[in-house]
Structure formats: C-alpha cells, structure tokens
N, C-alpha and C. Protein backbone atom coordinates (compact mmCIF):
# COMPACT_ATOMS: atom_id res chain seq x y z
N UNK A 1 -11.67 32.84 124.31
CA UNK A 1 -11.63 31.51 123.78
C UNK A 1 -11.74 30.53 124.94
N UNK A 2 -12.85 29.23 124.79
CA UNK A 2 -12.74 28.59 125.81
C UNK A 2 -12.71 27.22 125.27
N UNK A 3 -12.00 26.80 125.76
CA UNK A 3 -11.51 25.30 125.49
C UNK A 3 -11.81 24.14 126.43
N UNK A 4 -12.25 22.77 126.35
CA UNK A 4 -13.00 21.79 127.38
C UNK A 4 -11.16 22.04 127.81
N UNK A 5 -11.81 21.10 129.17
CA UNK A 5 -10.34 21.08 130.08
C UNK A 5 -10.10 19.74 129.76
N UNK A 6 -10.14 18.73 128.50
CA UNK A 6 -10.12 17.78 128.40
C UNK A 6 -8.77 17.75 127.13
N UNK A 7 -9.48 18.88 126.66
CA UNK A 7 -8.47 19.07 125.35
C UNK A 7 -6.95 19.49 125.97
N UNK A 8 -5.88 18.78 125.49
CA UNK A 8 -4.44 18.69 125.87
C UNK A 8 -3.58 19.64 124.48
N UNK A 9 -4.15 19.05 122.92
CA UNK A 9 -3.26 19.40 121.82
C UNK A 9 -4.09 20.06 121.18
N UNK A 10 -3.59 20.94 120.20
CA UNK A 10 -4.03 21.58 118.97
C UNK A 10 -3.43 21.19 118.10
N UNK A 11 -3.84 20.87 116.82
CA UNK A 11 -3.29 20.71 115.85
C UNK A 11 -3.26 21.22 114.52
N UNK A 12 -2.77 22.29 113.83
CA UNK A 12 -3.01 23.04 113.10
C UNK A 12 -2.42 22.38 111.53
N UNK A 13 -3.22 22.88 110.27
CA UNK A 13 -2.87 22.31 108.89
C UNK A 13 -2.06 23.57 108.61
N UNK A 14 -1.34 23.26 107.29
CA UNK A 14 -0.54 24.47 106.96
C UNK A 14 -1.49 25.31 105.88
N UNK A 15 -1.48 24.83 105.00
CA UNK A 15 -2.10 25.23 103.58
C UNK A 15 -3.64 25.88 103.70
N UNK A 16 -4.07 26.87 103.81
CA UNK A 16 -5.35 27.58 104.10
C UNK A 16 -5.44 27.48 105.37
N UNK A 17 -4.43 27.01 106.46
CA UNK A 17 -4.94 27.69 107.95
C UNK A 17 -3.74 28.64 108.55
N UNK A 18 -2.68 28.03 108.45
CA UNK A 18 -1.26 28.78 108.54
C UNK A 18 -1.00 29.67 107.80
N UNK A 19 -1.08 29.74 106.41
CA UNK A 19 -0.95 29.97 105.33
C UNK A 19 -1.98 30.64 104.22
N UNK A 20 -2.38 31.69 103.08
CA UNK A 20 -3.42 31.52 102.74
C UNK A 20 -2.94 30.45 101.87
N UNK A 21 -3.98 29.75 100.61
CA UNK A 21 -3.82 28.15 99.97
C UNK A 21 -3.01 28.70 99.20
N UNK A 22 -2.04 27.54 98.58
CA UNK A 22 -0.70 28.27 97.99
C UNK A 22 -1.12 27.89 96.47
N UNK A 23 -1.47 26.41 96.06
CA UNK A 23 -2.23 25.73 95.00
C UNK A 23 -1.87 26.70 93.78
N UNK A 24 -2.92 28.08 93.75
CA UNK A 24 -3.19 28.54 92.20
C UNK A 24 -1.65 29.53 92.02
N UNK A 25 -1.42 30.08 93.17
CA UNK A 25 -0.56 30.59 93.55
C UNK A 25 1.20 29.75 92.46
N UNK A 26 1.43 28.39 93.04
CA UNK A 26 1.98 27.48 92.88
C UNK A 26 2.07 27.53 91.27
N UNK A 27 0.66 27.51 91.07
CA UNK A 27 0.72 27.16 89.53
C UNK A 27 0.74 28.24 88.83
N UNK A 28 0.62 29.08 88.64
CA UNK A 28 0.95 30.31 88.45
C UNK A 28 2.73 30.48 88.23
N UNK A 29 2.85 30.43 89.12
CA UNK A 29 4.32 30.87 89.22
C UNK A 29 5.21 29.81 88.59
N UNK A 30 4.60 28.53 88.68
CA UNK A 30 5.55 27.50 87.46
C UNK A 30 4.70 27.22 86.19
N UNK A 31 3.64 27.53 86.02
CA UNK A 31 3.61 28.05 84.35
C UNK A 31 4.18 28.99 83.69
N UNK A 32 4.59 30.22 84.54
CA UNK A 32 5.57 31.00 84.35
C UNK A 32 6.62 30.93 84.03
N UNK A 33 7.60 30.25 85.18
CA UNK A 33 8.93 29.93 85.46
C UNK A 33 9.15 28.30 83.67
N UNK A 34 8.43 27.62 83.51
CA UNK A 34 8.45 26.84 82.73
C UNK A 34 7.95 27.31 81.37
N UNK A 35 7.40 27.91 81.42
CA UNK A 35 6.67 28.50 80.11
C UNK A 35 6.00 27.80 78.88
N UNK A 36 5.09 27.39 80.23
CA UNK A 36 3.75 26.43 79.29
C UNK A 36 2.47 26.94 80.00
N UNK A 37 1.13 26.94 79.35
CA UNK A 37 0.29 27.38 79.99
C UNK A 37 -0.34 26.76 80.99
N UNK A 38 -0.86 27.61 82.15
CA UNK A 38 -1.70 26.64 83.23
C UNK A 38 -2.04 25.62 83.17
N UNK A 39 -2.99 25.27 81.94
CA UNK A 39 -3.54 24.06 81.78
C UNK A 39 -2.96 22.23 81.73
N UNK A 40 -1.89 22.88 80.93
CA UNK A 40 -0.91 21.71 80.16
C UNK A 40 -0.25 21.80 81.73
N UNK A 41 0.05 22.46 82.24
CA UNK A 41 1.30 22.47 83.32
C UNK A 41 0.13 21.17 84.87
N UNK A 42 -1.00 21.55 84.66
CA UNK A 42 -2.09 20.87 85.90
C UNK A 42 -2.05 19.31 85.47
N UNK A 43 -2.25 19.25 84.08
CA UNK A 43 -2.45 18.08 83.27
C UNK A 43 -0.98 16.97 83.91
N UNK A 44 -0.21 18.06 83.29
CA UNK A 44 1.51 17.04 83.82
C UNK A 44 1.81 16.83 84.65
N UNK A 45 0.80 17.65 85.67
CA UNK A 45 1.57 17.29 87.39
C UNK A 45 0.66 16.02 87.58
N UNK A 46 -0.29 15.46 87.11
CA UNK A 46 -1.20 14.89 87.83
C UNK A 46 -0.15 13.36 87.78
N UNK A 47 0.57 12.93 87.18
CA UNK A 47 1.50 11.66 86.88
C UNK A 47 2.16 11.32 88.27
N UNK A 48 2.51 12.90 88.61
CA UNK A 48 3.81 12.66 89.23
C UNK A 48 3.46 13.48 90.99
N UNK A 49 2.31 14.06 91.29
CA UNK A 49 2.21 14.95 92.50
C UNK A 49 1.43 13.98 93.36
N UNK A 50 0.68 12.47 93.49
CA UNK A 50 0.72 12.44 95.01
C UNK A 50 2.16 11.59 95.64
N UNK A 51 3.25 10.91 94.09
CA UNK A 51 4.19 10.61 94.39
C UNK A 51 5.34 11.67 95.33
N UNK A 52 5.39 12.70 94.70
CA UNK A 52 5.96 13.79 95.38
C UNK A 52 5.62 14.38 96.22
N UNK A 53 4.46 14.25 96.52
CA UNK A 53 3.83 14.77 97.82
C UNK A 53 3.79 13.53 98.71
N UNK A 54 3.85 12.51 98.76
CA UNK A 54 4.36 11.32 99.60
C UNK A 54 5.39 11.31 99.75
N UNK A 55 6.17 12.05 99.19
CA UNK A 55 8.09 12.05 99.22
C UNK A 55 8.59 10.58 98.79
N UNK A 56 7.70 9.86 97.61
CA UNK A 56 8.09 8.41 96.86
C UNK A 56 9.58 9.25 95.51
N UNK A 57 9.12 10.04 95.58
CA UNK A 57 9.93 10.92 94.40
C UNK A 57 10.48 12.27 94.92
N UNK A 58 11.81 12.19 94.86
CA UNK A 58 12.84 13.63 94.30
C UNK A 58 11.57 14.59 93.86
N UNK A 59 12.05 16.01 94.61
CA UNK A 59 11.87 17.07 93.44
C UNK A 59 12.47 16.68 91.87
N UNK A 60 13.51 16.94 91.94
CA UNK A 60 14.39 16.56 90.63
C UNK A 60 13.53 15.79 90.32
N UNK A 61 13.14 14.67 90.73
CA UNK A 61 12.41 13.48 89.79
C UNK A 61 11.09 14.42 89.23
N UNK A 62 10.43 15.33 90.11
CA UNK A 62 9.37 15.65 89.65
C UNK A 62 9.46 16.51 88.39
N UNK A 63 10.46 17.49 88.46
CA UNK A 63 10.52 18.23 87.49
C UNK A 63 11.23 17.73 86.16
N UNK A 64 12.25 16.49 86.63
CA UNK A 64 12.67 15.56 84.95
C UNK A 64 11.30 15.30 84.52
N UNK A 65 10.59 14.48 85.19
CA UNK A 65 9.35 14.30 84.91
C UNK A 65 8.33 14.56 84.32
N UNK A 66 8.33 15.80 84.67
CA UNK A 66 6.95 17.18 84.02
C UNK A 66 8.20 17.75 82.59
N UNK A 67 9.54 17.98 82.82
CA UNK A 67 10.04 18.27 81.16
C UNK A 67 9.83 17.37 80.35
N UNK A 68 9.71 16.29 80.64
CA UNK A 68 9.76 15.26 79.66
C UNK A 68 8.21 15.04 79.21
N UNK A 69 7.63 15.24 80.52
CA UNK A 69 5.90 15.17 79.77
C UNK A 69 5.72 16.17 79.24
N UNK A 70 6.01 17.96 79.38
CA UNK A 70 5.53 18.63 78.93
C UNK A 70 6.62 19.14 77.72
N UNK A 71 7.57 18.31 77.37
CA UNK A 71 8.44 18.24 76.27
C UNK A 71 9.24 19.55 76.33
N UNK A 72 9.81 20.19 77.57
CA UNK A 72 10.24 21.06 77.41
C UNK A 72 12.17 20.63 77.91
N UNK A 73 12.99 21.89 77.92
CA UNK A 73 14.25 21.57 78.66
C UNK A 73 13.67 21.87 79.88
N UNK A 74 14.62 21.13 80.58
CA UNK A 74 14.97 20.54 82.04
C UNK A 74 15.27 21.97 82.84
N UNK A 75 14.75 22.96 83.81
CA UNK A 75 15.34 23.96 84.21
C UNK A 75 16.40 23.45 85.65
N UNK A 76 17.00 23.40 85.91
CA UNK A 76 18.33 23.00 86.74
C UNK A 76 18.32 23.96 88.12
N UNK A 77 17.12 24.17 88.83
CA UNK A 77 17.25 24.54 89.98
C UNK A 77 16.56 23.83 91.47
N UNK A 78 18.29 24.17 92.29
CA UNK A 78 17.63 23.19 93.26
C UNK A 78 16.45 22.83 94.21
N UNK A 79 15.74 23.96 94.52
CA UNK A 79 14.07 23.74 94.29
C UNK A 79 12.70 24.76 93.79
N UNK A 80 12.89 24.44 92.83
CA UNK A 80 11.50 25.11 91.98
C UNK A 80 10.75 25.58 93.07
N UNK A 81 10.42 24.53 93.67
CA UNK A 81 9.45 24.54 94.68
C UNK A 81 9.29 25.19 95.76
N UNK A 82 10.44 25.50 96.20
CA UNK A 82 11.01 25.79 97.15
C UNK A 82 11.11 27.84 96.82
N UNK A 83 11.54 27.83 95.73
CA UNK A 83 11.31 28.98 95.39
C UNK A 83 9.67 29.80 95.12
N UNK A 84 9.73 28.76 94.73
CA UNK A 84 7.91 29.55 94.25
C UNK A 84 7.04 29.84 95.84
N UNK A 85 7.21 28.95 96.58
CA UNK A 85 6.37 29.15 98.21
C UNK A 85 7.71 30.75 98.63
N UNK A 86 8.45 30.70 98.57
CA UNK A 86 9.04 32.16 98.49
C UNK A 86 8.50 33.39 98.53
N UNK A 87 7.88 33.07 96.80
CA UNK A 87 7.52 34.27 96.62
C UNK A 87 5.82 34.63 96.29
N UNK A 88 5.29 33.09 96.80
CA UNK A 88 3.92 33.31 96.77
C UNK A 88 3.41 33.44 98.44
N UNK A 89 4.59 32.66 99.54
CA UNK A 89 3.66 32.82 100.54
C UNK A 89 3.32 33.90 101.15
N UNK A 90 1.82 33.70 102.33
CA UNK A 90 1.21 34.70 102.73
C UNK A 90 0.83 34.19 103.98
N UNK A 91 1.69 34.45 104.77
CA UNK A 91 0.74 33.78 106.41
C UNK A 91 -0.18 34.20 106.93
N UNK A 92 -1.01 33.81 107.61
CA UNK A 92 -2.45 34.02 108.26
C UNK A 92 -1.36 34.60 109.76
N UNK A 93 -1.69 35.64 109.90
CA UNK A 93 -1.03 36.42 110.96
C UNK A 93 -1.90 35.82 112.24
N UNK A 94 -3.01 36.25 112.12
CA UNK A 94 -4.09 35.95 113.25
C UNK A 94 -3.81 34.70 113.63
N UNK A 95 -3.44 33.58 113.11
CA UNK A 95 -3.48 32.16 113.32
C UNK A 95 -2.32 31.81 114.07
N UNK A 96 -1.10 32.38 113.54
CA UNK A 96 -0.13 32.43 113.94
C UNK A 96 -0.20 33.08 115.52
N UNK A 97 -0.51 34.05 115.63
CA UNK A 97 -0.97 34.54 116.80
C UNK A 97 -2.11 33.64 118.13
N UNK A 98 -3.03 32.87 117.68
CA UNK A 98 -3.46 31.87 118.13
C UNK A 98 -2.73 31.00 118.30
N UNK A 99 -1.78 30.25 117.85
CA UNK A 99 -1.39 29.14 118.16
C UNK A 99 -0.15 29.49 118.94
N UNK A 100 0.25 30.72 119.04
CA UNK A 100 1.23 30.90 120.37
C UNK A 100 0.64 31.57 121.74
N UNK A 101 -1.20 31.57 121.34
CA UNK A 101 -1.61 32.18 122.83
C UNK A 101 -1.58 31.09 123.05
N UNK A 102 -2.02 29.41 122.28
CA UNK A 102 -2.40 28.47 123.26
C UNK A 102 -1.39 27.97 123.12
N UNK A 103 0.09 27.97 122.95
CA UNK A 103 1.32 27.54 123.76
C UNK A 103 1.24 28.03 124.85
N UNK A 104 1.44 29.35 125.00
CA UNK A 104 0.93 30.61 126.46
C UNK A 104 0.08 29.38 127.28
N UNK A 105 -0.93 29.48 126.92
CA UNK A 105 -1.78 28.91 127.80
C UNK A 105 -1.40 27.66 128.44
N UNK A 106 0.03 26.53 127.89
CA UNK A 106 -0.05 25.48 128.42
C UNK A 106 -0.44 23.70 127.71
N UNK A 107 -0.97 24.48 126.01
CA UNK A 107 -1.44 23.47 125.33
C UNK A 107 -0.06 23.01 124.62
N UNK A 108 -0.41 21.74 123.75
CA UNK A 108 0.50 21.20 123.02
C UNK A 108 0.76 21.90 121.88
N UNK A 109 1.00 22.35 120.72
CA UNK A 109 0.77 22.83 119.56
C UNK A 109 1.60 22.25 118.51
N UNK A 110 0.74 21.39 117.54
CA UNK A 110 1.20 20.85 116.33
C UNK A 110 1.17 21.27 115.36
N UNK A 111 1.84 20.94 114.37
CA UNK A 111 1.76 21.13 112.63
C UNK A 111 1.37 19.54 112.08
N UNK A 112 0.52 18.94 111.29
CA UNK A 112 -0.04 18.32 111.22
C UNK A 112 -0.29 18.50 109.38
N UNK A 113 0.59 18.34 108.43
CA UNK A 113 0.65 18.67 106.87
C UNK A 113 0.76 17.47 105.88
N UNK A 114 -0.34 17.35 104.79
CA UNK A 114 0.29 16.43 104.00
C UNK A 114 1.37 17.47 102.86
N UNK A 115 1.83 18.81 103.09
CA UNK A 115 2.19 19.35 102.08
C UNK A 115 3.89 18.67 102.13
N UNK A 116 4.24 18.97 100.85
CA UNK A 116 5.42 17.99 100.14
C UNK A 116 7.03 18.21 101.06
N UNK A 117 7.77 17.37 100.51
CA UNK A 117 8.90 18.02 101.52
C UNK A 117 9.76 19.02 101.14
N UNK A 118 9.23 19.88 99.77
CA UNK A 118 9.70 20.83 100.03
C UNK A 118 9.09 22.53 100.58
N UNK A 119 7.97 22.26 100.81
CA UNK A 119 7.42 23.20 101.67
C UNK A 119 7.61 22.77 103.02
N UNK A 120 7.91 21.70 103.72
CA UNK A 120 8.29 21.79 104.85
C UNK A 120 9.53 22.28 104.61
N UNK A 121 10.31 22.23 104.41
CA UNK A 121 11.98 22.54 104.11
C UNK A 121 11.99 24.02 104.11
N UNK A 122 11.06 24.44 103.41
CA UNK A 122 10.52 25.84 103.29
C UNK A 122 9.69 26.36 105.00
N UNK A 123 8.65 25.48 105.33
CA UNK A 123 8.27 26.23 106.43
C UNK A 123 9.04 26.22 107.42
C-alpha cells in the first residue's frame, strides 16, 4: 500500500466499510421483533428516521412513534436498536486490519458516521 506523503488522516465510514450494510439486516430483525411486515415497518420509519438518525429524537421517541403509526403495542425495551446491530452485525475483518496497519504506520485514523446514536453506543 502506498500512500502520498501528504496524506496525514484516514477516515473510515462504518456501515458497508467497517461493517457489512446493516439496513436489510435492521429491518428484518424489527419486522420480526414488532410483528408487522417489511413493508409497513419501511413505510413507518420514513416519519421518524432522519430525526433519529440526527439524534433530534429519543430511541423511545422513535419506537412510541412507529407503535402508534403502525398501530401496534409499544414493546418496552431499552434499545431495539441496539439489540438488533447485536445480532445482525458482521465486521469487515480485512478493514479492520487496515486501519490498524495505518495506525502502525503513523497515520491518524478516524470513524467518520452518520449512523444513529444507537449504533455508536453499540460500536
């Protein structure tokens, strides 16, 4: 690997570079956990996910939110979210491995994510 001698930082995304993409994964596992189908469950997030992914809104807010749009009860755990990256994630080993040769080497190394705050909480 050769790098200009100009370059100081790296900056790595989480979601498809750290990570494989968590997305269908995500939804999957809370159409499940909620028990409504994929579709209706994509439809209800759209109200309330770049608020929550800006951290303008609570988890809690998100999920009162989506029961009430998707007319279901309220499930009472402290993060849905938090659980589901649990048991869907999958790290990119190799990447991981890159970004501590070029600590080795002397570079900066960032995380650089718009993902929500509860996958940081999680990563």
């Amino acid at each position: 690997m050769i790098l200009p001698d100009t370059m100081k930082a790296i900056i790595f995304d989480w979601g498809g570079v750290l990570c494989e993409e968590t997305a269908l994964g995500l939804i999957s596992y809370f159409s499940k956990a909620l028990g409504v189908a994929p579709e209706a469950l994509v439809g209800a997030f759209r109200p309330f996910l770049a608020a929550f992914q800006k951290g303008e809104i609570s988890e809690d807010n998100l999920w009162e939110g989506m029961a009430t749009t998707l007319g279901i009860e309220r499930l009472h755990n402290p993060s849905l979210w938090g659980d589901a990256l649990r048991a869907i994630y999958v790290p990119k080993k190799e990447m991981f491995v890159l970004a501590s040769r070029l600590k080795e080497k002397g570079y900066t190394v960032g995380l650089l994510s718009n993902a929500e705050m509860a996958a940081m909480d999680f990563f």
